[in-house]
C-alpha atoms as a PDB file:
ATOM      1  CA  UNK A   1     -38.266 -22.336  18.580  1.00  0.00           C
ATOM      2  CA  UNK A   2     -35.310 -21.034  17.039  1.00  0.00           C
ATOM      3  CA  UNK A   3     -31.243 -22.276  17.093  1.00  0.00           C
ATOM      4  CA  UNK A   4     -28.693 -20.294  16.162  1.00  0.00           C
ATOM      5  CA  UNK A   5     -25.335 -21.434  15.710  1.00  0.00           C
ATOM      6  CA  UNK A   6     -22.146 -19.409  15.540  1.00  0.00           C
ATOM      7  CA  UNK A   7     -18.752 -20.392  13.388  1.00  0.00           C
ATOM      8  CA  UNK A   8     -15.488 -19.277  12.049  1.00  0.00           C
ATOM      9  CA  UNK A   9     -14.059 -18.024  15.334  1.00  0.00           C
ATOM     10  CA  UNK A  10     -10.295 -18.562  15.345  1.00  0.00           C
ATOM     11  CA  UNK A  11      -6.840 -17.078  16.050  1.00  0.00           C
ATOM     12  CA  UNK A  12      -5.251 -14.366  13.707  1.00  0.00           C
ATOM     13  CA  UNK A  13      -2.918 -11.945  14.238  1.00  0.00           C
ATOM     14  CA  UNK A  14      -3.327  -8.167  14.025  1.00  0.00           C
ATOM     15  CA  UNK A  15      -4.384  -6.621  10.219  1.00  0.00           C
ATOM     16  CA  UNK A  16      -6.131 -10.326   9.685  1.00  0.00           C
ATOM     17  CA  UNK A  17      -8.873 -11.109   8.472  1.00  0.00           C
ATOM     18  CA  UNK A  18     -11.772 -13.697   9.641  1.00  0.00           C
ATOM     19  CA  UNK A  19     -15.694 -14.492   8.508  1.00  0.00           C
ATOM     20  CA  UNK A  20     -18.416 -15.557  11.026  1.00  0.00           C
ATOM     21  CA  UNK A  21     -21.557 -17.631  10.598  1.00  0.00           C
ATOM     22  CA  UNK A  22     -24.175 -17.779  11.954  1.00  0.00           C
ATOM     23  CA  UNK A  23     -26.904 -20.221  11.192  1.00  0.00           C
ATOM     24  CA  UNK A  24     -30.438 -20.530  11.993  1.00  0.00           C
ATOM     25  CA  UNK A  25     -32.889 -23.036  11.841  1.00  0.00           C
ATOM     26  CA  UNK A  26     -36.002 -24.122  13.602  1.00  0.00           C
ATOM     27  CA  UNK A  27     -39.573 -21.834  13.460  1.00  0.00           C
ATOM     28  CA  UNK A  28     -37.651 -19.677  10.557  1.00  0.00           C
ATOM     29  CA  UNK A  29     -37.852 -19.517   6.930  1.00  0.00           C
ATOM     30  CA  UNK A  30     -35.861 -16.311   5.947  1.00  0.00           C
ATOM     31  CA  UNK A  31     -33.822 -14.049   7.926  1.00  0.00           C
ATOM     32  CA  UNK A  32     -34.828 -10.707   8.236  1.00  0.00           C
ATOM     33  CA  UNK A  33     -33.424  -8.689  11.155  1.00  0.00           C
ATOM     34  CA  UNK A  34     -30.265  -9.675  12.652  1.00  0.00           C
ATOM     35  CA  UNK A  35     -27.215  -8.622  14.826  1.00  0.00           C
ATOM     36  CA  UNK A  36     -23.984  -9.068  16.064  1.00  0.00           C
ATOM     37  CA  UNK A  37     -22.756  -8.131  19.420  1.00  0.00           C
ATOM     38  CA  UNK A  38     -19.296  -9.084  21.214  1.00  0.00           C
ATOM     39  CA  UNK A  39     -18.441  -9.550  24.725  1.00  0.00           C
ATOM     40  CA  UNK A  40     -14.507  -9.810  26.093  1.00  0.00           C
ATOM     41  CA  UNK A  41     -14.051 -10.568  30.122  1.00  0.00           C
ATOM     42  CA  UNK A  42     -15.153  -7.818  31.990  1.00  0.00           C
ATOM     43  CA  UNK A  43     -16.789  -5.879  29.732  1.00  0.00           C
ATOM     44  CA  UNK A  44     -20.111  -5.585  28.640  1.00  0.00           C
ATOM     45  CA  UNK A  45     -22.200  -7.050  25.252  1.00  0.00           C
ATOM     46  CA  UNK A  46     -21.276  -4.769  22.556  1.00  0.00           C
ATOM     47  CA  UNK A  47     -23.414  -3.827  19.347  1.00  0.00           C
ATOM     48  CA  UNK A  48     -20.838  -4.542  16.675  1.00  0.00           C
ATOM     49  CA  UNK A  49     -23.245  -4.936  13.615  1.00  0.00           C
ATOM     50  CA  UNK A  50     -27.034  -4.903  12.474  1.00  0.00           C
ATOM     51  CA  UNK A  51     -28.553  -5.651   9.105  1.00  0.00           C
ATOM     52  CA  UNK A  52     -32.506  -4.694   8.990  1.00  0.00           C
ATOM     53  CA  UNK A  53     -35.196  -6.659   6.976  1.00  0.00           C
ATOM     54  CA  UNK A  54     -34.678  -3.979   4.274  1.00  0.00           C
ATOM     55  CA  UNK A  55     -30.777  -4.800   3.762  1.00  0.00           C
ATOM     56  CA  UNK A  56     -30.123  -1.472   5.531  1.00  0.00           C
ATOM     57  CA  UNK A  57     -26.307  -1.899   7.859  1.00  0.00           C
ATOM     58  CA  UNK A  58     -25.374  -0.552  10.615  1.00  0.00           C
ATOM     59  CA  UNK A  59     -22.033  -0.421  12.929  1.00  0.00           C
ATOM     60  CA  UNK A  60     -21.089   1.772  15.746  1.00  0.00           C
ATOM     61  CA  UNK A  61     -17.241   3.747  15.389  1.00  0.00           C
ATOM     62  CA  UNK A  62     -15.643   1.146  17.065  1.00  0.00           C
ATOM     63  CA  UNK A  63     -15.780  -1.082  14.091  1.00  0.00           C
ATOM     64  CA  UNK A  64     -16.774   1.287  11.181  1.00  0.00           C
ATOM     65  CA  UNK A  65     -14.480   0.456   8.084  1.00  0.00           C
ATOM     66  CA  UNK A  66     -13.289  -2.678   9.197  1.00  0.00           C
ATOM     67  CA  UNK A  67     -16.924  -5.075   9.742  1.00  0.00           C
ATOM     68  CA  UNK A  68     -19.399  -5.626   7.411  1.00  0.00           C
ATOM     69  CA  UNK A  69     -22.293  -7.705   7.738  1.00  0.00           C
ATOM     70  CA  UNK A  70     -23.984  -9.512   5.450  1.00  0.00           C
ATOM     71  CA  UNK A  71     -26.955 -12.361   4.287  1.00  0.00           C
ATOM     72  CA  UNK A  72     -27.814 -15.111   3.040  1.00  0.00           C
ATOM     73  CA  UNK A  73     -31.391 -15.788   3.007  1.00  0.00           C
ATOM     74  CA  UNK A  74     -31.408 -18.574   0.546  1.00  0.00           C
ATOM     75  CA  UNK A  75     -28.574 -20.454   3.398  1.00  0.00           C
ATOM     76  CA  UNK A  76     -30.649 -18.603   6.350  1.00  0.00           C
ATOM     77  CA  UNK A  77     -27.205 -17.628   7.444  1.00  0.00           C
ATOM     78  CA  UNK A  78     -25.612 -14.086   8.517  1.00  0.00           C
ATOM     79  CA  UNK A  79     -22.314 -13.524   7.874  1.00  0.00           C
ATOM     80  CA  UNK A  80     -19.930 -10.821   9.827  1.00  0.00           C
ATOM     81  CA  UNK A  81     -16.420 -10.592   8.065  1.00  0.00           C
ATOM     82  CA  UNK A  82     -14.116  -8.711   9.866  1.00  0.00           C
ATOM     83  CA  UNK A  83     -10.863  -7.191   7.937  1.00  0.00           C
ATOM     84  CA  UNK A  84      -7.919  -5.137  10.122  1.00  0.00           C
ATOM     85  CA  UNK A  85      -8.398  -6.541  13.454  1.00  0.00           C
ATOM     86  CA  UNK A  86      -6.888  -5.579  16.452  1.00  0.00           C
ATOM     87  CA  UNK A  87      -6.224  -6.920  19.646  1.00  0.00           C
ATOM     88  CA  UNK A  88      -9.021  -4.965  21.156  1.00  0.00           C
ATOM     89  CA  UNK A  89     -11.228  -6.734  18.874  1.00  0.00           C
ATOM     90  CA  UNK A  90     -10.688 -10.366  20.950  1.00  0.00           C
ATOM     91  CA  UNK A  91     -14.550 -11.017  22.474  1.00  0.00           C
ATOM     92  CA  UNK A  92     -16.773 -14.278  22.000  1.00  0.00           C
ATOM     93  CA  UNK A  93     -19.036 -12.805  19.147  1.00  0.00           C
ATOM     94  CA  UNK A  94     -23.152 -13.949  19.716  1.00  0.00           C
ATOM     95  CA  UNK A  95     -25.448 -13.367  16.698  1.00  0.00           C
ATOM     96  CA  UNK A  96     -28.691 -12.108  17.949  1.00  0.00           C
ATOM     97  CA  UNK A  97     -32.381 -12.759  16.293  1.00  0.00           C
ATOM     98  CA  UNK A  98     -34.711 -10.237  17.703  1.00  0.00           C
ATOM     99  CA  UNK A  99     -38.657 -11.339  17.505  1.00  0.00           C
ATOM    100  CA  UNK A 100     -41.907  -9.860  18.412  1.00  0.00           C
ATOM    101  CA  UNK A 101     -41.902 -13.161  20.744  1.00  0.00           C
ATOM    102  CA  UNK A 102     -38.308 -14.253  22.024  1.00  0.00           C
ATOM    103  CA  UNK A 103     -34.898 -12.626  21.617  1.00  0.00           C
ATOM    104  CA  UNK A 104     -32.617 -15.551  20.149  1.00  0.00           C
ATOM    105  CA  UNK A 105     -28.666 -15.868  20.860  1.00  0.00           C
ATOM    106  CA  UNK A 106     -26.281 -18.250  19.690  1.00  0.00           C
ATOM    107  CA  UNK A 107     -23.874 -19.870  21.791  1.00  0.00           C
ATOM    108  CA  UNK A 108     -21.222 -17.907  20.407  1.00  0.00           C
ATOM    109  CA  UNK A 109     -17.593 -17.934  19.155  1.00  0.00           C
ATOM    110  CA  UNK A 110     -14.508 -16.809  20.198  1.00  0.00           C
ATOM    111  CA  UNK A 111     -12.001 -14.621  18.243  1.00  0.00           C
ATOM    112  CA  UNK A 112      -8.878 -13.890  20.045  1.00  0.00           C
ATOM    113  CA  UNK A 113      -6.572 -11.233  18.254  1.00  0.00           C
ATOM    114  CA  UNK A 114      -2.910 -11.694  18.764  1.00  0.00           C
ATOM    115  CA  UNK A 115       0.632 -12.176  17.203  1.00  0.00           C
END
């Protein structure tokens, strides 16, 4: 099996800045393939970042500019920083391991934009 394990969630206020982790361990020896998604009350699990097995990034509108994703394979860690955030950006982030066998989540982490 797989863990992952989310960090780095926080307070900031609006224009700040924050860095997730997210750490895996277990069946692993490398990350390849891995995502971000974010989910505030109400709404539903949002795609906010992808990284393929390539190093190829992705990010929908909502976020373009402002997230960037990022690895570590040596750590087997996946980092999202997030620069400019806004109030509409407060969610509990998940990092998400797709696998030919299991899709993996994290627990995940709150962020919570406000002044």
């Amino acid at each position: 099996q797989v863990q992952l394990v989310e960090s780095g969630g926080g307070l900031v206020q609006p224009g700040g800045s924050l860095r997730l982790s997210c750490a895996a361990s277990g069946s692993i020896f490398s990350i390849s393939a891995m995502r971000w998604y974010r989910q505030a009350p109400g709404n539903q699990r949002e795609f906010v970042a992808g990284i393929t097995s390539g190093g190829n990034t992705i990010s929908p509108a909502s976020v373009k500019g402002r997230f960037a994703i990022a690895r570590d394979n040596a750590k087997n860690t996946v980092y999202l920083q997030m620069n400019s955030l806004k109030p509409e950006d407060t969610a509990v982030y998940y990092c998400n391991l797709p696998t030919p066998g299991a899709d993996y989540w994290g627990q995940g982490t709150q962020v919570t934009v406000s002044s």
